[in-house]
C-alpha atoms as a PDB file:
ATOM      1  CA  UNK A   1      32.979 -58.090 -69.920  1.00  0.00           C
ATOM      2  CA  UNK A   2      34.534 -58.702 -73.089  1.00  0.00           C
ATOM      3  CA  UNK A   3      34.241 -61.804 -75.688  1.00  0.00           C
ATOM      4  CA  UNK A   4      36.780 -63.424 -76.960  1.00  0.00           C
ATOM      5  CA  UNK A   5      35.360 -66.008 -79.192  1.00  0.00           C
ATOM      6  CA  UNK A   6      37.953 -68.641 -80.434  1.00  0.00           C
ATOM      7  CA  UNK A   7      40.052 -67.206 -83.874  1.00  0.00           C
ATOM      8  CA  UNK A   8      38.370 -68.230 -86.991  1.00  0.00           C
ATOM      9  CA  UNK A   9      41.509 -68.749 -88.549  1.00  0.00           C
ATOM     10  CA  UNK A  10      44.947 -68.515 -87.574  1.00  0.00           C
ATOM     11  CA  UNK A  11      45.703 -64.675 -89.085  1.00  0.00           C
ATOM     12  CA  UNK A  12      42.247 -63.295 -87.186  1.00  0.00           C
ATOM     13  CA  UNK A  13      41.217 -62.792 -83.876  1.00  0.00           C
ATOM     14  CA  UNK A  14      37.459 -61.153 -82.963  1.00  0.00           C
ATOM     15  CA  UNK A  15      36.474 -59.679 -80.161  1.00  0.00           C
ATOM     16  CA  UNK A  16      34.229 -56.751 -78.718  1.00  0.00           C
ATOM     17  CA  UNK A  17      35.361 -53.531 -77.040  1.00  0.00           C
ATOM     18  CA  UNK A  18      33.544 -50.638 -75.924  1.00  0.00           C
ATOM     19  CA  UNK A  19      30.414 -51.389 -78.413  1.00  0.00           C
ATOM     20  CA  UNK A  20      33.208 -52.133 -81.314  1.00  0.00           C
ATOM     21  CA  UNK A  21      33.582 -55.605 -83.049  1.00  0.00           C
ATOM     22  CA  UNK A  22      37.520 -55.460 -82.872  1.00  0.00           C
ATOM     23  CA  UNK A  23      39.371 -57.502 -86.153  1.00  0.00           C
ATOM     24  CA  UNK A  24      42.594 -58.145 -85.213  1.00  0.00           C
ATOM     25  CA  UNK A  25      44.360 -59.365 -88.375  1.00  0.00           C
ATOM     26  CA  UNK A  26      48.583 -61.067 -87.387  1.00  0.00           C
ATOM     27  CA  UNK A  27      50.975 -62.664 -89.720  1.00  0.00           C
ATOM     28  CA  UNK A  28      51.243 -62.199 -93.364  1.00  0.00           C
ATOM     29  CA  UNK A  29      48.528 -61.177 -95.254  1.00  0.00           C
ATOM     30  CA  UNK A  30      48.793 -62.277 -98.680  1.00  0.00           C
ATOM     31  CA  UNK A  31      46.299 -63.769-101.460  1.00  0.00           C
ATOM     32  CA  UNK A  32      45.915 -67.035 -99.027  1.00  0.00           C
ATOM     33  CA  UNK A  33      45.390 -65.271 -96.323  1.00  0.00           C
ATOM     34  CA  UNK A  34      43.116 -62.988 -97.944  1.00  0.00           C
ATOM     35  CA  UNK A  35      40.877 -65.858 -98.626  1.00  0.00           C
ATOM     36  CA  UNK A  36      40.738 -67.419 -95.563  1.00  0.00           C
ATOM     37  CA  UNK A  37      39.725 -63.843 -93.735  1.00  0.00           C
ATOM     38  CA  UNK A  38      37.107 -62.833 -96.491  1.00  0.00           C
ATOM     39  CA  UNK A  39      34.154 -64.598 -95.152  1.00  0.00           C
ATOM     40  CA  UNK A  40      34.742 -63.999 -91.728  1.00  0.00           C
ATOM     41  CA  UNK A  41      35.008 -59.989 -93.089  1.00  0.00           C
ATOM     42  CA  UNK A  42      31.985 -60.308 -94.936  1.00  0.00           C
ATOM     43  CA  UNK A  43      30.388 -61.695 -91.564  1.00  0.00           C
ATOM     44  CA  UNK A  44      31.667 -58.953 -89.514  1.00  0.00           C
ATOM     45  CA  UNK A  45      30.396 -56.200 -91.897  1.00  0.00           C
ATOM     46  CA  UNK A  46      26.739 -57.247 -92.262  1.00  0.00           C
ATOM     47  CA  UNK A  47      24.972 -55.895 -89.594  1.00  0.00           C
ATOM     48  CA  UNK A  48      23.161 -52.878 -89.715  1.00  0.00           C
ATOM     49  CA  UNK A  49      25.042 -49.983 -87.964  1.00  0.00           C
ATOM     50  CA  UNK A  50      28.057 -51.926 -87.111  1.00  0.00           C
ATOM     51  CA  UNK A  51      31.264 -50.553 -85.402  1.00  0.00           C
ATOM     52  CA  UNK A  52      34.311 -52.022 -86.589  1.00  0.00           C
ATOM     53  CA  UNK A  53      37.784 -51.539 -85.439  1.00  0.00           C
ATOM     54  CA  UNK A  54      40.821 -53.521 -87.817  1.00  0.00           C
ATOM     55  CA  UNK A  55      43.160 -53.950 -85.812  1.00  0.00           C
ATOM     56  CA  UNK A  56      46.635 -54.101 -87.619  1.00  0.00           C
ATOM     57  CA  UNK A  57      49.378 -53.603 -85.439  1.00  0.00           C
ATOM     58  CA  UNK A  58      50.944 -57.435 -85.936  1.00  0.00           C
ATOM     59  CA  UNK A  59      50.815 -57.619 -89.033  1.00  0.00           C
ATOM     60  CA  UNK A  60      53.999 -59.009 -90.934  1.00  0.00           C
ATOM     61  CA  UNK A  61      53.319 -58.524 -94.378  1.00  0.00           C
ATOM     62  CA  UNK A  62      50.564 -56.572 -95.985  1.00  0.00           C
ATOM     63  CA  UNK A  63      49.989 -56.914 -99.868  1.00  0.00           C
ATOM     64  CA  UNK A  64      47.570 -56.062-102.172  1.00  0.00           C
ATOM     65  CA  UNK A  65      45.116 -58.726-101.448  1.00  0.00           C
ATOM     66  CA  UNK A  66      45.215 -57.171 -97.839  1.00  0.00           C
ATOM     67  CA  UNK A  67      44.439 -53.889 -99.315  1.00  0.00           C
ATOM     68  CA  UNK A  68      41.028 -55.508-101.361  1.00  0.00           C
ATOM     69  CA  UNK A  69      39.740 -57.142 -97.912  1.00  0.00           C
ATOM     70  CA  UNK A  70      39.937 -53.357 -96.155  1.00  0.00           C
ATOM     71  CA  UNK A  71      38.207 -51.929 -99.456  1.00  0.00           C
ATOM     72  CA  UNK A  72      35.472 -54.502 -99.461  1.00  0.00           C
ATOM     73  CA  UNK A  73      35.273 -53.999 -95.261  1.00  0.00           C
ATOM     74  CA  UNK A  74      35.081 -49.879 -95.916  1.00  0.00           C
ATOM     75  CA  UNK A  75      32.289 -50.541 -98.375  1.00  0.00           C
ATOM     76  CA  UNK A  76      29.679 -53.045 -96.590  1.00  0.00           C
ATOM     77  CA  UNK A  77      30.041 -51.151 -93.688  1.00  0.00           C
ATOM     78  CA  UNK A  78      29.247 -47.966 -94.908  1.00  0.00           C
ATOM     79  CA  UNK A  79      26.277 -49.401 -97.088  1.00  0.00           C
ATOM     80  CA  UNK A  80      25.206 -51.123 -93.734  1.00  0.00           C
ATOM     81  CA  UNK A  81      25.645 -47.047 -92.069  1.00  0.00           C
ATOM     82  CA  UNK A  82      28.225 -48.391 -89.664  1.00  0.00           C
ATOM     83  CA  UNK A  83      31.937 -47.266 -89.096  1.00  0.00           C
ATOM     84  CA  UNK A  84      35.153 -48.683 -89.613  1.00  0.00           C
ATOM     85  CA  UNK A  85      38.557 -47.702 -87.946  1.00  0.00           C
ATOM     86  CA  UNK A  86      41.918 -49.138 -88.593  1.00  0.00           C
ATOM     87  CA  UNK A  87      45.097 -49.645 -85.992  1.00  0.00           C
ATOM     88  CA  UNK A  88      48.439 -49.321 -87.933  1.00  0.00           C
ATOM     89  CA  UNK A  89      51.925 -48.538 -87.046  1.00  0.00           C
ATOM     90  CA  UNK A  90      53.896 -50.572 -89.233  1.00  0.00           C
ATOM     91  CA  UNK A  91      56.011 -48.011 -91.366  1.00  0.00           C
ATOM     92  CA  UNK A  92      55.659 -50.231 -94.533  1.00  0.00           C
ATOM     93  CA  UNK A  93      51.948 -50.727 -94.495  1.00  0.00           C
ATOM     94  CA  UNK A  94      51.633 -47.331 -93.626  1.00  0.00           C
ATOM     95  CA  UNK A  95      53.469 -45.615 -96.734  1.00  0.00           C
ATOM     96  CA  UNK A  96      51.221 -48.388 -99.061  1.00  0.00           C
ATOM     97  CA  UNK A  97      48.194 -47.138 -97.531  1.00  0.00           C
ATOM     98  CA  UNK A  98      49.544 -43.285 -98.344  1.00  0.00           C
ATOM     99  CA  UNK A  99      50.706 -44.249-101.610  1.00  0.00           C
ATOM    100  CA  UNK A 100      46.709 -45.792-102.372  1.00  0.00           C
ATOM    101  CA  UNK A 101      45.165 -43.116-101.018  1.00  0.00           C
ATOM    102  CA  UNK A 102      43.759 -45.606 -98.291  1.00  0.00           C
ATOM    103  CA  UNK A 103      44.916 -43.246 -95.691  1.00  0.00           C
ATOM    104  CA  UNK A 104      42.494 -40.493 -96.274  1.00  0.00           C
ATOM    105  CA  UNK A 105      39.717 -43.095 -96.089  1.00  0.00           C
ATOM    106  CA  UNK A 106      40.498 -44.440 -93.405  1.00  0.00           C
ATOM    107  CA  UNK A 107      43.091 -42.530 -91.338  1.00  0.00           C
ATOM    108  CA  UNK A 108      45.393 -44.960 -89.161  1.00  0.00           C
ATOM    109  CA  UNK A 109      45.323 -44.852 -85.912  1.00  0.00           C
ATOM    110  CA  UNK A 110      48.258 -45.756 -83.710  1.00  0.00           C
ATOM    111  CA  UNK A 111      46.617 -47.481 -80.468  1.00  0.00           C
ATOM    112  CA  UNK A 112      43.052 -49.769 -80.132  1.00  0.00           C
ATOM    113  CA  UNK A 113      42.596 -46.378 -77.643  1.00  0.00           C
ATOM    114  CA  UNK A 114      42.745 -43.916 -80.264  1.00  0.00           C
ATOM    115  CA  UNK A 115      40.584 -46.074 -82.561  1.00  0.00           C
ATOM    116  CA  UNK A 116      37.653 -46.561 -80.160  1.00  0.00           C
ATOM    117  CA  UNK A 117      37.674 -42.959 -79.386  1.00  0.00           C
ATOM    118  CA  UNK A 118      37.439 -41.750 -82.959  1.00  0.00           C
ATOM    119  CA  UNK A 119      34.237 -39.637 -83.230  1.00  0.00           C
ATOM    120  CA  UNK A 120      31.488 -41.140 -85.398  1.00  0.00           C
ATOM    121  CA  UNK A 121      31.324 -38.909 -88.059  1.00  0.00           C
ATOM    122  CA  UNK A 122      35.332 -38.766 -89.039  1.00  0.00           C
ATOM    123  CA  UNK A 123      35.591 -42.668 -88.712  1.00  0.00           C
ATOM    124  CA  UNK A 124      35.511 -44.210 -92.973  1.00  0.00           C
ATOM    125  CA  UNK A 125      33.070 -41.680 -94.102  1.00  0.00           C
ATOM    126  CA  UNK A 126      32.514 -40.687 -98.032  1.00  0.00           C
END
């Protein structure tokens, strides 16, 4: 049986799937938004081992500040020895994650599916 706790703020929804805490970010995510996801990130990430899926896929608007809270996410959960996977299909995000380089650290993945049946070892390593 799945949880699905009540959205910690209006641009996040959490929930678990298949042993994976699923982030599933909507709307525009901009320097506001950025700072209203950032703590529940941070809360997300700080388990030992976690398995995190971020789950893109209605997202509006994606902008730098967006790219900062996936950095951050990669980071404390590869500190932590967990995994993160991203959900994308939005042809603008994608080409800003290509044009970062945030691509090849954490390749997109077009369906939740795909994401949760990433093997361990190619999912946000070093």
């Amino acid at each position: 049986m799945q949880q699905e706790p009540t959205p910690p703020t209006r641009h996040l929804r959490i929930r678990e799937a298949r042993g994976h805490t699923v982030l599933e970010l909507r709307g525009e995510i901009d320097i506001a938004a950025a700072a209203e996801l950032a703590p529940a990130l941070d809360r997300a990430t700080d388990r030992p081992g976690v398995r995190i899926v971020i789950d893109l896929r209605s997202v509006e608007f994606f902008d730098c500040s967006g790219l900062r809270l996936l950095y951050r996410a990669r980071s404390r959960v590869l500190e932590r020895g967990g995994r993160l996977h991203l959900v994308c299909t939005h042809p603008l995000t994608l080409r800003v994650f290509r044009v970062t380089g945030l691509s090849r650290l954490l390749p997109p993945q077009p369906t939740l599916e795909a994401a949760l049946e990433q093997p361990e070892a190619a999912s946000g390593s070093l």
